[in-house]
C-alpha atoms as a PDB file:
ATOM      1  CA  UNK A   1     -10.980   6.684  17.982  1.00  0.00           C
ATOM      2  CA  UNK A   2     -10.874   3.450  19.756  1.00  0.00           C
ATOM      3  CA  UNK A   3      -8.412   4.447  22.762  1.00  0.00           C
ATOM      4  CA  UNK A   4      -7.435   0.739  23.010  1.00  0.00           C
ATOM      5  CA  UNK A   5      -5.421   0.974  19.726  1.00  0.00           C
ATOM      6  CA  UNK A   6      -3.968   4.403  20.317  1.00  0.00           C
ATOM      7  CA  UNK A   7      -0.743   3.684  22.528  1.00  0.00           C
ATOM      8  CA  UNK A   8       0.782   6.620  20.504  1.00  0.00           C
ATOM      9  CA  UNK A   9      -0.853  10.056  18.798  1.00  0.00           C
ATOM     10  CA  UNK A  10       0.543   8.226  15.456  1.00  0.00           C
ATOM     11  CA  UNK A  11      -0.315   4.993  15.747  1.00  0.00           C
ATOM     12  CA  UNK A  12      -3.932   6.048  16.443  1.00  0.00           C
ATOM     13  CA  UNK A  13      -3.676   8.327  13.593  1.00  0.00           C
ATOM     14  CA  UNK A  14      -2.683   5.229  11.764  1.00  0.00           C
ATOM     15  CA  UNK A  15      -5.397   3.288  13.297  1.00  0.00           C
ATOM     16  CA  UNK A  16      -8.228   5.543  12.072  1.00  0.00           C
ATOM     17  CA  UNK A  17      -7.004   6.207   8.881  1.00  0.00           C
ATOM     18  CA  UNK A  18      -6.971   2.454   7.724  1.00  0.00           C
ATOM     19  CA  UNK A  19     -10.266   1.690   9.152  1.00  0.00           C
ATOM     20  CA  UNK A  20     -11.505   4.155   6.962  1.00  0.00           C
ATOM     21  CA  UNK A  21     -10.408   3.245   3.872  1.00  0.00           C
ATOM     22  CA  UNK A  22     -11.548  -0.270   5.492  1.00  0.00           C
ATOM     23  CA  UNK A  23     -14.975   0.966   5.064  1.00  0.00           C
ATOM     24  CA  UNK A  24     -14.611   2.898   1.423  1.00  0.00           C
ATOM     25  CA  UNK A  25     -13.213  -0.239   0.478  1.00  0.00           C
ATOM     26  CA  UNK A  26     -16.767  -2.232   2.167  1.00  0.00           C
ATOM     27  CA  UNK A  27     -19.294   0.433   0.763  1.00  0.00           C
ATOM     28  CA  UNK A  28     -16.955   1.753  -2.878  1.00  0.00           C
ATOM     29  CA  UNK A  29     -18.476   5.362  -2.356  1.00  0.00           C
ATOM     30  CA  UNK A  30     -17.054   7.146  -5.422  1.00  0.00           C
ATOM     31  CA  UNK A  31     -15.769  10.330  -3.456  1.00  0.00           C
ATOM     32  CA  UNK A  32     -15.527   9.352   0.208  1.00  0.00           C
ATOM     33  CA  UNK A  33     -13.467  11.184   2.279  1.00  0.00           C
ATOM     34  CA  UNK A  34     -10.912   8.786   3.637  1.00  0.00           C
ATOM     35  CA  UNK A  35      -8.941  11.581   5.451  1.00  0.00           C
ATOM     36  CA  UNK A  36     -11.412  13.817   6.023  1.00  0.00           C
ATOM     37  CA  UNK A  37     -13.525  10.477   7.909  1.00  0.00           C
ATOM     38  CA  UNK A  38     -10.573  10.494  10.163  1.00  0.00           C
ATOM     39  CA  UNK A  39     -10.421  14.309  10.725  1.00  0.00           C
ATOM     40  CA  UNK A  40      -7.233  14.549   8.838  1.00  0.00           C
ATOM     41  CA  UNK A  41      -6.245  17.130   6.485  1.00  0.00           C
ATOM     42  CA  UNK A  42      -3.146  18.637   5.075  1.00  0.00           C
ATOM     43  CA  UNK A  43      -1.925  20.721   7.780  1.00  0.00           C
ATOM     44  CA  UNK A  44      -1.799  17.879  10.360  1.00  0.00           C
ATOM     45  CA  UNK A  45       1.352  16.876  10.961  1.00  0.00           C
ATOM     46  CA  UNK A  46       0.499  13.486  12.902  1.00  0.00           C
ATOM     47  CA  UNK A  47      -2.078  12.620  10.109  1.00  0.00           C
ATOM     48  CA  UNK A  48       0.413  13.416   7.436  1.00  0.00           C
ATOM     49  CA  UNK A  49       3.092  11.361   9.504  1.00  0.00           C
ATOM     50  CA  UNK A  50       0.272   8.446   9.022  1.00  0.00           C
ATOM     51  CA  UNK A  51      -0.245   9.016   5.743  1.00  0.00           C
ATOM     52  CA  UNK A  52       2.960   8.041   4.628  1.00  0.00           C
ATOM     53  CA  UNK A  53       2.890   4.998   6.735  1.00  0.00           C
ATOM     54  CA  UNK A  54      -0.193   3.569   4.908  1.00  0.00           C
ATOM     55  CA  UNK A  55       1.461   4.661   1.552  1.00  0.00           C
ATOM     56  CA  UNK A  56      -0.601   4.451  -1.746  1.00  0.00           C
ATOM     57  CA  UNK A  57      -3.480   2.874   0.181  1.00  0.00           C
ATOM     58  CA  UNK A  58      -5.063   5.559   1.066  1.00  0.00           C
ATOM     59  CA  UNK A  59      -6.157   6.333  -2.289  1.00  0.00           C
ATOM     60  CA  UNK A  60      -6.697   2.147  -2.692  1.00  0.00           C
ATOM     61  CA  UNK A  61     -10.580   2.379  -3.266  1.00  0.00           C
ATOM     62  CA  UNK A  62     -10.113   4.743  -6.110  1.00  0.00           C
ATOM     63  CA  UNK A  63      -7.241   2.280  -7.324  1.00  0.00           C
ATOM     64  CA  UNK A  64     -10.130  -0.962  -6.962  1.00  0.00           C
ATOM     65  CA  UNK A  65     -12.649   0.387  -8.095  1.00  0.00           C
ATOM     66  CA  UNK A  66     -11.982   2.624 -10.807  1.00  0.00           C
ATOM     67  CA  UNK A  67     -13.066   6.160  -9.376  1.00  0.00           C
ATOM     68  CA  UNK A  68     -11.924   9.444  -8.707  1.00  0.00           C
ATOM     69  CA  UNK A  69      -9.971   9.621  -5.466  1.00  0.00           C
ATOM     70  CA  UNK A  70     -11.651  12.590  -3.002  1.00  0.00           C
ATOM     71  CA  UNK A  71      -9.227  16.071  -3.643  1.00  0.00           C
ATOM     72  CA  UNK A  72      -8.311  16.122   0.286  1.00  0.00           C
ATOM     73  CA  UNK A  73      -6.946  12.471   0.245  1.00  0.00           C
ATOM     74  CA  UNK A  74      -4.866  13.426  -2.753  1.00  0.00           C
ATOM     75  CA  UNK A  75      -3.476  16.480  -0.904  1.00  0.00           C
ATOM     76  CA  UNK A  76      -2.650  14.499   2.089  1.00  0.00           C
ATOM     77  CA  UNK A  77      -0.867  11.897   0.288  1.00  0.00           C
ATOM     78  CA  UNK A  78       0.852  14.300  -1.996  1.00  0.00           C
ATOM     79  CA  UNK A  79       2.125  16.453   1.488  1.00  0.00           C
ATOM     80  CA  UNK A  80       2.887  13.170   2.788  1.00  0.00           C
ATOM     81  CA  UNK A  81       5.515  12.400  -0.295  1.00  0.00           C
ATOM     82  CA  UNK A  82       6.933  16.002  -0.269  1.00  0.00           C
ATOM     83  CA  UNK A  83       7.076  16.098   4.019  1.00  0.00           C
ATOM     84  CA  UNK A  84       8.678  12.403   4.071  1.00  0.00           C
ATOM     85  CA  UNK A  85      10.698  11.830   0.945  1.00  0.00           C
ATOM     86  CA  UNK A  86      13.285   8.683   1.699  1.00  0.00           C
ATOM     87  CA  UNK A  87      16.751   9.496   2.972  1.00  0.00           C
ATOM     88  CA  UNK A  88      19.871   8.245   1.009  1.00  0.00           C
ATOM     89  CA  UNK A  89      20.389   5.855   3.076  1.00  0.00           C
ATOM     90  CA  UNK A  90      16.949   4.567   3.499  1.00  0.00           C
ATOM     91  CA  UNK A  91      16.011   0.898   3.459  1.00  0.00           C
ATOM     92  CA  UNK A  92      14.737  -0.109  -0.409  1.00  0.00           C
ATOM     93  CA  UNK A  93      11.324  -0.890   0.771  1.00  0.00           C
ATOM     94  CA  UNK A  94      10.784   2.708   2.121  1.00  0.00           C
ATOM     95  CA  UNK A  95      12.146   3.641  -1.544  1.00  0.00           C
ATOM     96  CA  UNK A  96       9.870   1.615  -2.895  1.00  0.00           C
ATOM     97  CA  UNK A  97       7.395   2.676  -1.376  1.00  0.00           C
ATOM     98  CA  UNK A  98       8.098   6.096  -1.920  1.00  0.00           C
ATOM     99  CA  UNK A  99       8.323   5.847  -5.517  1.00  0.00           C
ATOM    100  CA  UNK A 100       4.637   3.825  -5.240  1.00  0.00           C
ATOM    101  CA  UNK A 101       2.961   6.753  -3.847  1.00  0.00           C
ATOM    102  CA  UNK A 102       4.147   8.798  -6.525  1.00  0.00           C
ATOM    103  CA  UNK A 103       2.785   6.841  -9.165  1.00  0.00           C
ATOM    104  CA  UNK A 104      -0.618   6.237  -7.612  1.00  0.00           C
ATOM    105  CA  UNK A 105      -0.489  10.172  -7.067  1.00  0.00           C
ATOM    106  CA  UNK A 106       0.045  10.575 -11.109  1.00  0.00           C
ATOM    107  CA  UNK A 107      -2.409   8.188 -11.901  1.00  0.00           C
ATOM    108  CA  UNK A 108      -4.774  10.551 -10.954  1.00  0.00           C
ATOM    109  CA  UNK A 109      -3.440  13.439 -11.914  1.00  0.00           C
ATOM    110  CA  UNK A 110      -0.729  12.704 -14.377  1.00  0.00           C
ATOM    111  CA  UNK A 111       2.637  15.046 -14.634  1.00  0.00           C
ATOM    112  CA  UNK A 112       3.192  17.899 -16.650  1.00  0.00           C
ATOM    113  CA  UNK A 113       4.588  17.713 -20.116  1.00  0.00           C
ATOM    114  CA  UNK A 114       7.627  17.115 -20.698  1.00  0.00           C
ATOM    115  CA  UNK A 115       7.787  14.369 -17.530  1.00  0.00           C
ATOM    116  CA  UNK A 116       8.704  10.819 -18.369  1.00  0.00           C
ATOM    117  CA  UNK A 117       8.582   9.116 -15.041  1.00  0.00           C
ATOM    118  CA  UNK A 118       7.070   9.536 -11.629  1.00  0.00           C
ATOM    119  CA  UNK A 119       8.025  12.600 -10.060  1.00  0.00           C
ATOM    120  CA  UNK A 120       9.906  13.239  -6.673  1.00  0.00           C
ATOM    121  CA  UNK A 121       8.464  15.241  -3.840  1.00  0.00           C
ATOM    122  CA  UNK A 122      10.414  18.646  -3.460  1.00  0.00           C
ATOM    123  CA  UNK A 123      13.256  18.393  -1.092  1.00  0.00           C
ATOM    124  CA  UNK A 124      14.563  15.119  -2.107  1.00  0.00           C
ATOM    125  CA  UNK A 125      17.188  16.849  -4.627  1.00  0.00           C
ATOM    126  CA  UNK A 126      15.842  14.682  -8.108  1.00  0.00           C
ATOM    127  CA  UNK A 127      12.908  16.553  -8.971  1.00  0.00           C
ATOM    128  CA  UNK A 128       8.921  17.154  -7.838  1.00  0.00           C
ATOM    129  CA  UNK A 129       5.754  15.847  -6.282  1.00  0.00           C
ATOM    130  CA  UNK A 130       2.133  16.024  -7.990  1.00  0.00           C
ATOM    131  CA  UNK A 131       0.998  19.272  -7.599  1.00  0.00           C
ATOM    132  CA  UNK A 132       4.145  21.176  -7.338  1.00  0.00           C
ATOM    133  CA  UNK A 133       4.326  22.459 -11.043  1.00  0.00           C
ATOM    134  CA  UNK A 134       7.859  21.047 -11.311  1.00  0.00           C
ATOM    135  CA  UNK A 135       9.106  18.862 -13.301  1.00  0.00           C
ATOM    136  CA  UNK A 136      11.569  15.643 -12.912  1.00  0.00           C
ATOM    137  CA  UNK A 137      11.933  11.786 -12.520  1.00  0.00           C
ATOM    138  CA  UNK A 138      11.719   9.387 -10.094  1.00  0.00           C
ATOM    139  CA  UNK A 139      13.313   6.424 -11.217  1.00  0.00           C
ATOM    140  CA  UNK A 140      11.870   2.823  -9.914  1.00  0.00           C
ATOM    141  CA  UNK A 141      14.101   1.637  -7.177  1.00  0.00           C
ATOM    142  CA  UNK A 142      16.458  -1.313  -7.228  1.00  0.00           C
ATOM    143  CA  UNK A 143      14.527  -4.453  -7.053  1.00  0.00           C
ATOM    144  CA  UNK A 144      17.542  -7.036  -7.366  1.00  0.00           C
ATOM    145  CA  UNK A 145      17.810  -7.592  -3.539  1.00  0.00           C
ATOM    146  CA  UNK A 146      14.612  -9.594  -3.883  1.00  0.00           C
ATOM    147  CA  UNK A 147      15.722 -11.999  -6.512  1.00  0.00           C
ATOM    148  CA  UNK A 148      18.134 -14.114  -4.200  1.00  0.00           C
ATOM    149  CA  UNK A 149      16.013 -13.128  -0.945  1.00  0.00           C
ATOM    150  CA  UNK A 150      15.705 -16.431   1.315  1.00  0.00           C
ATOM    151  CA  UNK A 151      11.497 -17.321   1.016  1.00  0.00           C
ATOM    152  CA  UNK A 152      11.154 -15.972   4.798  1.00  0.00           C
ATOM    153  CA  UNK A 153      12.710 -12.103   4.225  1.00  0.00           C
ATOM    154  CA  UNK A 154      11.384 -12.487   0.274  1.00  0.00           C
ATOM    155  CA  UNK A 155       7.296 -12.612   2.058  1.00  0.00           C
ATOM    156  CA  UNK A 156       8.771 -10.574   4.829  1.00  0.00           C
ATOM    157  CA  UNK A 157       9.593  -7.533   2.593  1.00  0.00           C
ATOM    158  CA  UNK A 158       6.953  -8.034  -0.150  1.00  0.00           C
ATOM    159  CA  UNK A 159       4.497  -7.865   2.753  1.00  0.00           C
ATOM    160  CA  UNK A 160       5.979  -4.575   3.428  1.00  0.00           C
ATOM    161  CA  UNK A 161       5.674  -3.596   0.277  1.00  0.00           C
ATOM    162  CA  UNK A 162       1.563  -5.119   0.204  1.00  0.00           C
ATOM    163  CA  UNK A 163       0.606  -1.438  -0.954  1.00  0.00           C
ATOM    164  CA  UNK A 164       2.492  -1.794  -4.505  1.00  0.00           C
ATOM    165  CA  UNK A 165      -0.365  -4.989  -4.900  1.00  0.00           C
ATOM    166  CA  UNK A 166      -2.616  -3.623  -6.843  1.00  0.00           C
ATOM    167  CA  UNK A 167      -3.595  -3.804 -10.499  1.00  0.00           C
ATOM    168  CA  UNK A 168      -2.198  -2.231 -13.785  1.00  0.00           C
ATOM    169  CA  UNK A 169       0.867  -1.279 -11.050  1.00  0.00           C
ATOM    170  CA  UNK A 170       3.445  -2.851 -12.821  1.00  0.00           C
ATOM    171  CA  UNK A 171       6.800  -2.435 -11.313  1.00  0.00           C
ATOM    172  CA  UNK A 172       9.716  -5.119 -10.597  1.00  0.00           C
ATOM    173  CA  UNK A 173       8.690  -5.908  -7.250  1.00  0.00           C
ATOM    174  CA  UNK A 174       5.585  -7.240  -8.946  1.00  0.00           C
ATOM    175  CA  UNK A 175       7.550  -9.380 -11.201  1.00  0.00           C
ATOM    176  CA  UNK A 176       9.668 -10.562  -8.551  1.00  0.00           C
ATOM    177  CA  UNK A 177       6.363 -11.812  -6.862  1.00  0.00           C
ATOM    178  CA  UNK A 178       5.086 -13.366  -9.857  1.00  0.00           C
ATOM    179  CA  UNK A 179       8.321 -15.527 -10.400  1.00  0.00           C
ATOM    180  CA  UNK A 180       8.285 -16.658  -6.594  1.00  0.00           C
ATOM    181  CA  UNK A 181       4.020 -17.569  -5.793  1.00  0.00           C
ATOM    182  CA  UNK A 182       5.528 -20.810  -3.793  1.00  0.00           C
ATOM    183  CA  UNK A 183       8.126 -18.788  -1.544  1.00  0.00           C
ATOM    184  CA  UNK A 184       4.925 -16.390  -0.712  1.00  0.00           C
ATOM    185  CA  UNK A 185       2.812 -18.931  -0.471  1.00  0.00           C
ATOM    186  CA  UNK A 186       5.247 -20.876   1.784  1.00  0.00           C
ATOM    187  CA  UNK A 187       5.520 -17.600   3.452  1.00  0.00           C
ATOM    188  CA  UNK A 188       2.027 -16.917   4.029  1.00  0.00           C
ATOM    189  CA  UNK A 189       1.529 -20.476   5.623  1.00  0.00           C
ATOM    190  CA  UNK A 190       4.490 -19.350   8.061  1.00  0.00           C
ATOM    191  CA  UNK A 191       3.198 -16.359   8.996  1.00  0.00           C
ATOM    192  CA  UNK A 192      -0.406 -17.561  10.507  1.00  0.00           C
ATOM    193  CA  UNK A 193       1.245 -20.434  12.153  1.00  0.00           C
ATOM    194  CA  UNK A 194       3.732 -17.859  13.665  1.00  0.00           C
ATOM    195  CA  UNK A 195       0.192 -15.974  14.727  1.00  0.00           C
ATOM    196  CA  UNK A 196       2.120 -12.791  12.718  1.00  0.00           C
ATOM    197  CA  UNK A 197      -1.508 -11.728  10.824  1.00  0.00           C
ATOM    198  CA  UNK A 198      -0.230  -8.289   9.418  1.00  0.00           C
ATOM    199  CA  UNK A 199       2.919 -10.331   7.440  1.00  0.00           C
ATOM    200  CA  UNK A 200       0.077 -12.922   6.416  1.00  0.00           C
ATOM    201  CA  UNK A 201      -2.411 -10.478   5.362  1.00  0.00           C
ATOM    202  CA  UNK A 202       0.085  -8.640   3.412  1.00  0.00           C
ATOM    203  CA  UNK A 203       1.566 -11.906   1.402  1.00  0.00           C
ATOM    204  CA  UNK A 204      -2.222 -13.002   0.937  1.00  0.00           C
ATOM    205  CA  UNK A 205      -2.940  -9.281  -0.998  1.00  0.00           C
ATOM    206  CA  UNK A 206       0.130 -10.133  -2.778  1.00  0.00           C
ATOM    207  CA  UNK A 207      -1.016 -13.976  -3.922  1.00  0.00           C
ATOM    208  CA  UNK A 208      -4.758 -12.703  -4.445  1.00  0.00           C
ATOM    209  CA  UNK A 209      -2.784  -9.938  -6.793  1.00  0.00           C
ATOM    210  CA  UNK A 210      -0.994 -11.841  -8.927  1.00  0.00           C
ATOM    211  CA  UNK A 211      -2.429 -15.446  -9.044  1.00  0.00           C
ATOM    212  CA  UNK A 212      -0.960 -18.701  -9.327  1.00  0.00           C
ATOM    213  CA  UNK A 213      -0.480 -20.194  -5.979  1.00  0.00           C
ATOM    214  CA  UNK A 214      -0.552 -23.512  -4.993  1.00  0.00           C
ATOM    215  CA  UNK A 215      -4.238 -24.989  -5.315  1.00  0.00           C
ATOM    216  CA  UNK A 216      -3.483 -27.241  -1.978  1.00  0.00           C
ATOM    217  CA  UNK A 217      -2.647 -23.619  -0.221  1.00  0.00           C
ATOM    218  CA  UNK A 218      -6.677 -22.750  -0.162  1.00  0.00           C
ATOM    219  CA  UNK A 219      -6.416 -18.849  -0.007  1.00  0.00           C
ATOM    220  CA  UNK A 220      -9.727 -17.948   0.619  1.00  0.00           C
ATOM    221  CA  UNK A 221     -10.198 -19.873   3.583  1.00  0.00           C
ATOM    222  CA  UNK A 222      -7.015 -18.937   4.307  1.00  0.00           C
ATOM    223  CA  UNK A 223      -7.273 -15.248   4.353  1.00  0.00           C
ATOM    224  CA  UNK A 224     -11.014 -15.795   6.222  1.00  0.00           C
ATOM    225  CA  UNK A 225      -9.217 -16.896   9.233  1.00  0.00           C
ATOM    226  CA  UNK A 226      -6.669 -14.339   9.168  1.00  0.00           C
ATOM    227  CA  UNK A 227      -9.302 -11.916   9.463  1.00  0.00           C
ATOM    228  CA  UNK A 228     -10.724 -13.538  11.889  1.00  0.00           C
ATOM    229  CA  UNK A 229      -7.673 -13.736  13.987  1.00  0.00           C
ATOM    230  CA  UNK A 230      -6.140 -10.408  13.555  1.00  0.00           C
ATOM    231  CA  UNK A 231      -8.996  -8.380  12.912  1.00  0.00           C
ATOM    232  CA  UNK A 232      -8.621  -5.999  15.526  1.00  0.00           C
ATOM    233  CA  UNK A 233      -5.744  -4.665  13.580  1.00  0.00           C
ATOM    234  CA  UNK A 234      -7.967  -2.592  10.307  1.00  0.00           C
ATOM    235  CA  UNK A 235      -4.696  -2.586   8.303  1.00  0.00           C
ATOM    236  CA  UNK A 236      -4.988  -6.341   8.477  1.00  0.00           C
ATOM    237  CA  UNK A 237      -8.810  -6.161   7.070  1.00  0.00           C
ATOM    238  CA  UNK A 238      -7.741  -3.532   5.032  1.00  0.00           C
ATOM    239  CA  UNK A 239      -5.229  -6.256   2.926  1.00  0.00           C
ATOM    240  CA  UNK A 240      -7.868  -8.979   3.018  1.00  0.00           C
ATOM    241  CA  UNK A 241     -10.287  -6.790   1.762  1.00  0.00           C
ATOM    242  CA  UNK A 242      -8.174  -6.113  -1.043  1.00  0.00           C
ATOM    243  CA  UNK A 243      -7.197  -9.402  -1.512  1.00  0.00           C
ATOM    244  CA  UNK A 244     -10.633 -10.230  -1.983  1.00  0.00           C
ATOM    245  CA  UNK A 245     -11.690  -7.629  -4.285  1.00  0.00           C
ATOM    246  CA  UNK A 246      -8.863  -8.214  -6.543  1.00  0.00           C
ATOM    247  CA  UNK A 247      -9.154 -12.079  -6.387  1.00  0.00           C
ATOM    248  CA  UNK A 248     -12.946 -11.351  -7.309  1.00  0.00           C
ATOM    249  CA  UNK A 249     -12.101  -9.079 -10.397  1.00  0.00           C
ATOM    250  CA  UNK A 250      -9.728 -11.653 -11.549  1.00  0.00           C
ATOM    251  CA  UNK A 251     -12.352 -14.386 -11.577  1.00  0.00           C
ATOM    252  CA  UNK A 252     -14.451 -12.476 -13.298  1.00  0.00           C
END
């Protein structure tokens, strides 16, 4: 672990796991251990804590390029949803991102019969995780909050919410991204002249997602010097790198 990035147990934890799906993103190994790279596994608390702060990303290479996700990610995401399921009065985006890593769990392994929507860890009261052998619905979250959003909270929160970028994810934070590429474009260009790479990288995943942005904002050279800049942060190369892999499959 590089000790320089580690001013917590967690946020080193956090540190290593992004770099590594950093690298399954560089190299697209069809079963690399993402968690297991890190020396995380299910029964680490910390590494679970981290977990659910990267979200659905740890299983992103599977997601990009089309491949079975390795078993011991899946279990640590799937602990991660059933350890850290949102409170009732938790922010949407944490919501929202709860109810993402469901769905990315079930896309692997989809939910038993009789299931019509992404399941809730156990413990939240409205139904199961994958893996659980329960049954139950997790209903998409409230997405209305976004629609009237001034352009600087609107990137703020979708860069949050960069995770849920991804393709054949529909949801309606993606659709409230689609109808509003100028705000997150506008919002992107704030971001790297406020030197804030993260919220930058995270609107650029979302513009490379979805498509349509101005011509004049240059994205690619855009995103290049975001890298460049905030680099020593891997969850900021970790949404570039998606950015450009999904940008790539679109021209394609």
């Amino acid at each position: 672990m590089d000790q320089t990035h580690a001013s917590s147990p967690l946020a080193g934890a956090v540190h290593d796991l992004a770099t590594e799906v950093v690298l399954a993103l560089r190299n697209g190994d069809h079963l690399a251990t993402v968690c297991g790279a890190a020396g995380i596994d299910e029964e680490n608390r910390t590494g679970i804590a981290a977990a659910r702060v990267i979200g659905a990303d740890l299983l992103l290479p599977s997601v990009l390029y089309g491949r079975h996700p390795h078993p011991g990610d899946v279990a640590v995401l799937d602990r991660a949803v059933r350890e850290f399921p949102p409170k009732p009065d938790a922010p949407a985006a944490t919501a929202w991102s709860h109810w993402h890593m469901i769905s990315t769990l079930q896309r692997f392994a989809p939910p038993p019969p009789g299931a019509t929507g992404p399941g809730t860890a156990a413990g939240t009261g409205t139904g199961t995780g994958t893996g659980t052998g329960m049954t139950g619905t997790y209903a998409e979250p409230d997405a209305a909050w976004l629609e009237n959003a001034p352009w600087q909270s609107f990137t703020h929160q979708l860069s949050v919410l960069a995770p849920l970028a991804v393709p054949a994810a529909p949801s309606a934070v993606q659709r409230a991204a689609a109808d509003r590429t100028v705000d997150l474009a506008r919002g992107f260009v704030r971001a790297v002249r406020r030197r804030d790479w993260l919220q930058a990288a995270g609107a650029g995943r979302w513009l490379a997602a979805i498509g349509g942005e101005p011509a004049t904002l240059g994205l690619e050279r855009g995103l290049d010097f975001v890298e460049l800049m905030g680099g020593h942060d891997p969850r900021v190369t970790l949404h570039v790198r998606a950015a450009r892999l999904m940008a790539e499959a679109r021209a394609r």
